[in-house]
N, C-alpha and C. Protein backbone atom coordinates (compact mmCIF):
# COMPACT_ATOMS: atom_id res chain seq x y z
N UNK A 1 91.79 161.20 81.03
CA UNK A 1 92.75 160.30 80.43
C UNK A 1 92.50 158.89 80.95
N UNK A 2 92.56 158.04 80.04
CA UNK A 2 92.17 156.66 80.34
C UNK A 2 93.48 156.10 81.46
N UNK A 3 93.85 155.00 82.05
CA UNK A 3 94.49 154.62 83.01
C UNK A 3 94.46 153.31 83.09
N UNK A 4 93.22 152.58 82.78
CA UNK A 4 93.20 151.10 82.94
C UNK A 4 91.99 150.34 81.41
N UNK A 5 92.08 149.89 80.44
CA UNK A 5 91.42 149.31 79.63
C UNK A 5 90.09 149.19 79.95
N UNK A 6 90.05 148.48 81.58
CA UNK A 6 88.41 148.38 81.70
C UNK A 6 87.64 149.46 81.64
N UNK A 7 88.05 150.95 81.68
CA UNK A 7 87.10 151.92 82.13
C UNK A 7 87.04 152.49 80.54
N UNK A 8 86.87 151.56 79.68
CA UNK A 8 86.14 151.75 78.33
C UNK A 8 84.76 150.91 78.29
N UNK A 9 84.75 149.85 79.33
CA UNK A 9 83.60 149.56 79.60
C UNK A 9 82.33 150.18 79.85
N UNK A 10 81.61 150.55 78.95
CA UNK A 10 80.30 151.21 79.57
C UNK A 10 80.24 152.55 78.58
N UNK A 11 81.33 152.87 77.92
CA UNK A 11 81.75 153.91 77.50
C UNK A 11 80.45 154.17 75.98
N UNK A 12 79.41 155.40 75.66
CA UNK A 12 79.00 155.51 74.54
C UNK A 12 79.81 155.29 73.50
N UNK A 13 79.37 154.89 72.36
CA UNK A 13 79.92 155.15 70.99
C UNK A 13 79.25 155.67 70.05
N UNK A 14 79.92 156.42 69.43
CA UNK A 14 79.11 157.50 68.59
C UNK A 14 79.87 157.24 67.03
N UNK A 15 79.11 157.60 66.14
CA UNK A 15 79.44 157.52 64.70
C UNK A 15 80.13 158.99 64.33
N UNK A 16 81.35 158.77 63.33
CA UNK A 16 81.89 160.37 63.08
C UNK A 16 80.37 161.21 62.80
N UNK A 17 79.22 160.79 62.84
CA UNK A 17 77.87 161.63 62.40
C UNK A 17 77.26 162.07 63.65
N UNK A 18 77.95 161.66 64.49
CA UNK A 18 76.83 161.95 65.77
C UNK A 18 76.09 160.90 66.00
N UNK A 19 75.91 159.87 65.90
CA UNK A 19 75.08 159.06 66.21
C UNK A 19 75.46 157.90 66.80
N UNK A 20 74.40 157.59 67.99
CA UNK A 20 75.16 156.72 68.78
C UNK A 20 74.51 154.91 68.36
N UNK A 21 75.62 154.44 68.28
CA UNK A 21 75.91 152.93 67.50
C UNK A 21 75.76 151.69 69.04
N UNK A 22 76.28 152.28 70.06
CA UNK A 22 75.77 151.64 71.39
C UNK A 22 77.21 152.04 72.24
N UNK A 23 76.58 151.13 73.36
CA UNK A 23 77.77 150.90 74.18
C UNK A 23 78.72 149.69 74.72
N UNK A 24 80.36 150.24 75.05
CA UNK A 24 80.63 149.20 74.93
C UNK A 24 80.23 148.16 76.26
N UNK A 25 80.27 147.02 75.97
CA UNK A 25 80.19 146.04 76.41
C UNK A 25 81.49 144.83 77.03
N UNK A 26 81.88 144.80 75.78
CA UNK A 26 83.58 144.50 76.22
C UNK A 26 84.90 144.42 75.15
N UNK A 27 85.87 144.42 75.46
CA UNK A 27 87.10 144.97 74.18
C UNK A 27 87.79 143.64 74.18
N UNK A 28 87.74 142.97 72.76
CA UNK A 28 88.56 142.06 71.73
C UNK A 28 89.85 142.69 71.82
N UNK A 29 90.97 141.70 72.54
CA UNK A 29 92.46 141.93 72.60
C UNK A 29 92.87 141.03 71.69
N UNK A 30 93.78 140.85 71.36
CA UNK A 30 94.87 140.34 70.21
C UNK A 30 96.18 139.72 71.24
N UNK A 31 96.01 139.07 71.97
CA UNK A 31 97.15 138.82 73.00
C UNK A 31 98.19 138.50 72.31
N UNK A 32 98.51 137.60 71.13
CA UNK A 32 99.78 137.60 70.57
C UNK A 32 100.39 138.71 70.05
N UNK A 33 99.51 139.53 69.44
CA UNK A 33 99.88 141.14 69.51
C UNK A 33 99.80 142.43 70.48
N UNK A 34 99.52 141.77 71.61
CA UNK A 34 99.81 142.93 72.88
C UNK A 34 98.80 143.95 72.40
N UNK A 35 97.31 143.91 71.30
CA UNK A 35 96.82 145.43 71.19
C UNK A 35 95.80 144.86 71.34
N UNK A 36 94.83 145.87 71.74
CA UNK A 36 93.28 145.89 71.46
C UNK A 36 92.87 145.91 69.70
N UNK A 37 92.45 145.08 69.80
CA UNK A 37 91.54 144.51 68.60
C UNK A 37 90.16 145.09 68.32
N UNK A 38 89.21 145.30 68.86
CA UNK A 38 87.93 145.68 68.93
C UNK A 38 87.05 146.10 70.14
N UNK A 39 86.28 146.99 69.64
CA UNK A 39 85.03 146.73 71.01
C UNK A 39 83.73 146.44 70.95
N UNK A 40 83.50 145.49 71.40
CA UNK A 40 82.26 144.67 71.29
C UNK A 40 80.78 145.45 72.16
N UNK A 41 79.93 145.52 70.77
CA UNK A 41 78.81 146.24 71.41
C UNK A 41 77.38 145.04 71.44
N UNK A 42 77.28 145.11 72.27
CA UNK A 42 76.09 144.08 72.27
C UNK A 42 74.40 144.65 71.66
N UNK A 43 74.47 145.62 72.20
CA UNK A 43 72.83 145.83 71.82
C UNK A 43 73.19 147.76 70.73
N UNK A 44 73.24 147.27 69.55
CA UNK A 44 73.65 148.40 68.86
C UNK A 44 72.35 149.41 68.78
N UNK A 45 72.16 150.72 68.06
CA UNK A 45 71.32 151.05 67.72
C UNK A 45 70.81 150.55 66.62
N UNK A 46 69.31 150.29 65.95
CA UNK A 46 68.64 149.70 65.24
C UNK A 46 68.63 150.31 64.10
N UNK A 47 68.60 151.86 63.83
CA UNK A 47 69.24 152.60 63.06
C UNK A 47 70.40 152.69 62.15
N UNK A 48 70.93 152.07 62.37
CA UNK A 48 72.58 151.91 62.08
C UNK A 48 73.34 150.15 61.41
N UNK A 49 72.61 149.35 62.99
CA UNK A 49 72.60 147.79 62.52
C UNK A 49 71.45 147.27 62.15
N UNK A 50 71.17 146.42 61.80
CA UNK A 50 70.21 145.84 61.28
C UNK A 50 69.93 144.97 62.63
N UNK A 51 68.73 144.51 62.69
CA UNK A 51 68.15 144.16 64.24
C UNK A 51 68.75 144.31 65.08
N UNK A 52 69.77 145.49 65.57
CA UNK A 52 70.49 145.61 66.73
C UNK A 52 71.00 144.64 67.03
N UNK A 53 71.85 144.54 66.29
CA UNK A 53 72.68 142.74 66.38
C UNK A 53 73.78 143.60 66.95
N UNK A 54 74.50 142.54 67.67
CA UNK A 54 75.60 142.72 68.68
C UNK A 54 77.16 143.00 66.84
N UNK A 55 77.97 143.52 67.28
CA UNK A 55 79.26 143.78 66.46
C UNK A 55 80.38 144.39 67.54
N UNK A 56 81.78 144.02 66.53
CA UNK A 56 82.66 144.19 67.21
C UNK A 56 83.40 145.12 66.31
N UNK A 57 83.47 146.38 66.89
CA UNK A 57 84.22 147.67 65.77
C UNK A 57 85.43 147.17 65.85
N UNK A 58 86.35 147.78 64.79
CA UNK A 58 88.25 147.58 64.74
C UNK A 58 88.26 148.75 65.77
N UNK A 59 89.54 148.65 66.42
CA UNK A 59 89.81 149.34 67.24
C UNK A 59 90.33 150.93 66.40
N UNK A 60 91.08 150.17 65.30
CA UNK A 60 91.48 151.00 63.76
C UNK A 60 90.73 152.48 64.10
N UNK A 61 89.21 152.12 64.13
CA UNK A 61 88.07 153.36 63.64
C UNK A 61 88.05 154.10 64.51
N UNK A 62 88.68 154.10 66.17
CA UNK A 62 88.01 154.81 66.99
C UNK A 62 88.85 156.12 66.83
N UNK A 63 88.28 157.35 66.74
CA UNK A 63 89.12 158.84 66.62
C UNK A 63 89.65 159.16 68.11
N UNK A 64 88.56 159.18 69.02
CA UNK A 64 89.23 159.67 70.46
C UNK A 64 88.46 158.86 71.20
N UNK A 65 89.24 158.98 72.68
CA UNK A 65 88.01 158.57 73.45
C UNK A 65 88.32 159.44 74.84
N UNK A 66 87.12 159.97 75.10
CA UNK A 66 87.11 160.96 76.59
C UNK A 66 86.21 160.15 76.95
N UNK A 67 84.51 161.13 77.70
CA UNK A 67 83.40 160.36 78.09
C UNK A 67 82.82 159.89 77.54
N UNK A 68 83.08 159.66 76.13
CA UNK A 68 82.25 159.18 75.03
C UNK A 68 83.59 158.59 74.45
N UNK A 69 83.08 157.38 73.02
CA UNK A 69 84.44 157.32 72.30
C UNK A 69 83.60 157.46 70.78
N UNK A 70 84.51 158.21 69.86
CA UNK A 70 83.90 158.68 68.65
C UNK A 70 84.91 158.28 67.36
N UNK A 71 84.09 157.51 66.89
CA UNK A 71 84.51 156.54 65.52
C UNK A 71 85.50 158.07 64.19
N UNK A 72 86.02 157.30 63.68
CA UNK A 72 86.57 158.15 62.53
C UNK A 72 85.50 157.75 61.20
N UNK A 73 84.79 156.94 61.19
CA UNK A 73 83.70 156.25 60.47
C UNK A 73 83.63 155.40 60.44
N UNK A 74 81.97 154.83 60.14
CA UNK A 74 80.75 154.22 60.57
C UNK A 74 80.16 153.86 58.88
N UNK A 75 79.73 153.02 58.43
CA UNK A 75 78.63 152.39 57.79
C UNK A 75 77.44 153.68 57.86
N UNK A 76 76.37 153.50 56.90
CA UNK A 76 74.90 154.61 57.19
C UNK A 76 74.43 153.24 57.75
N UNK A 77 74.50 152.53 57.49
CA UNK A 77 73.42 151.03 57.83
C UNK A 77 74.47 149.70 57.23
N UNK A 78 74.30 148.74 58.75
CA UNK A 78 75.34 147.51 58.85
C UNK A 78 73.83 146.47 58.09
N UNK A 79 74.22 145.58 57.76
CA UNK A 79 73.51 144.58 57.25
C UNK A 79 73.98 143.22 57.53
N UNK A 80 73.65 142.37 58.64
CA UNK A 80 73.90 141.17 58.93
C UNK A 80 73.78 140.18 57.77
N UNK A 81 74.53 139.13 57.79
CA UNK A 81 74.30 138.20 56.83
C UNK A 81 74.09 136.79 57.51
């Protein structure tokens, strides 16, 4: 059970497919709204993003999080613009 926000730091992320999208790096808060906003992955898988460009998931998508945290869904392939 989580206890403190930071110890999502470091945490895998995985696609509802099994596939891992990266790790986090650090979590987008919403301070006027008291919630977590996102988590920011810096070096994604290349598979998934397009040049492993850094993104910040909605917090919306995440299904659970234990030792891993696992999306409710994922994109097949992100496309930077």
């Amino acid at each position: 059970m989580l206890t403190q926000l930071t110890e999502l730091e470091g945490l895998k992320v995985y696609s509802d497919k099994g596939m891992l999208v990266g790790q986090v790096d650090d979590i987008v808060i919403d301070l006027d709204g008291n919630k977590i906003y996102g988590l920011y992955i810096e070096n994604t898988n290349s598979d998934l993003v397009e040049g492993g460009t850094a993104i910040s998931i909605p917090y919306r998508l995440v299904k659970t999080i234990g030792d891993i945290i696992i999306l409710k869904g994922f994109p097949k392939f992100v496309r930077i613009k």
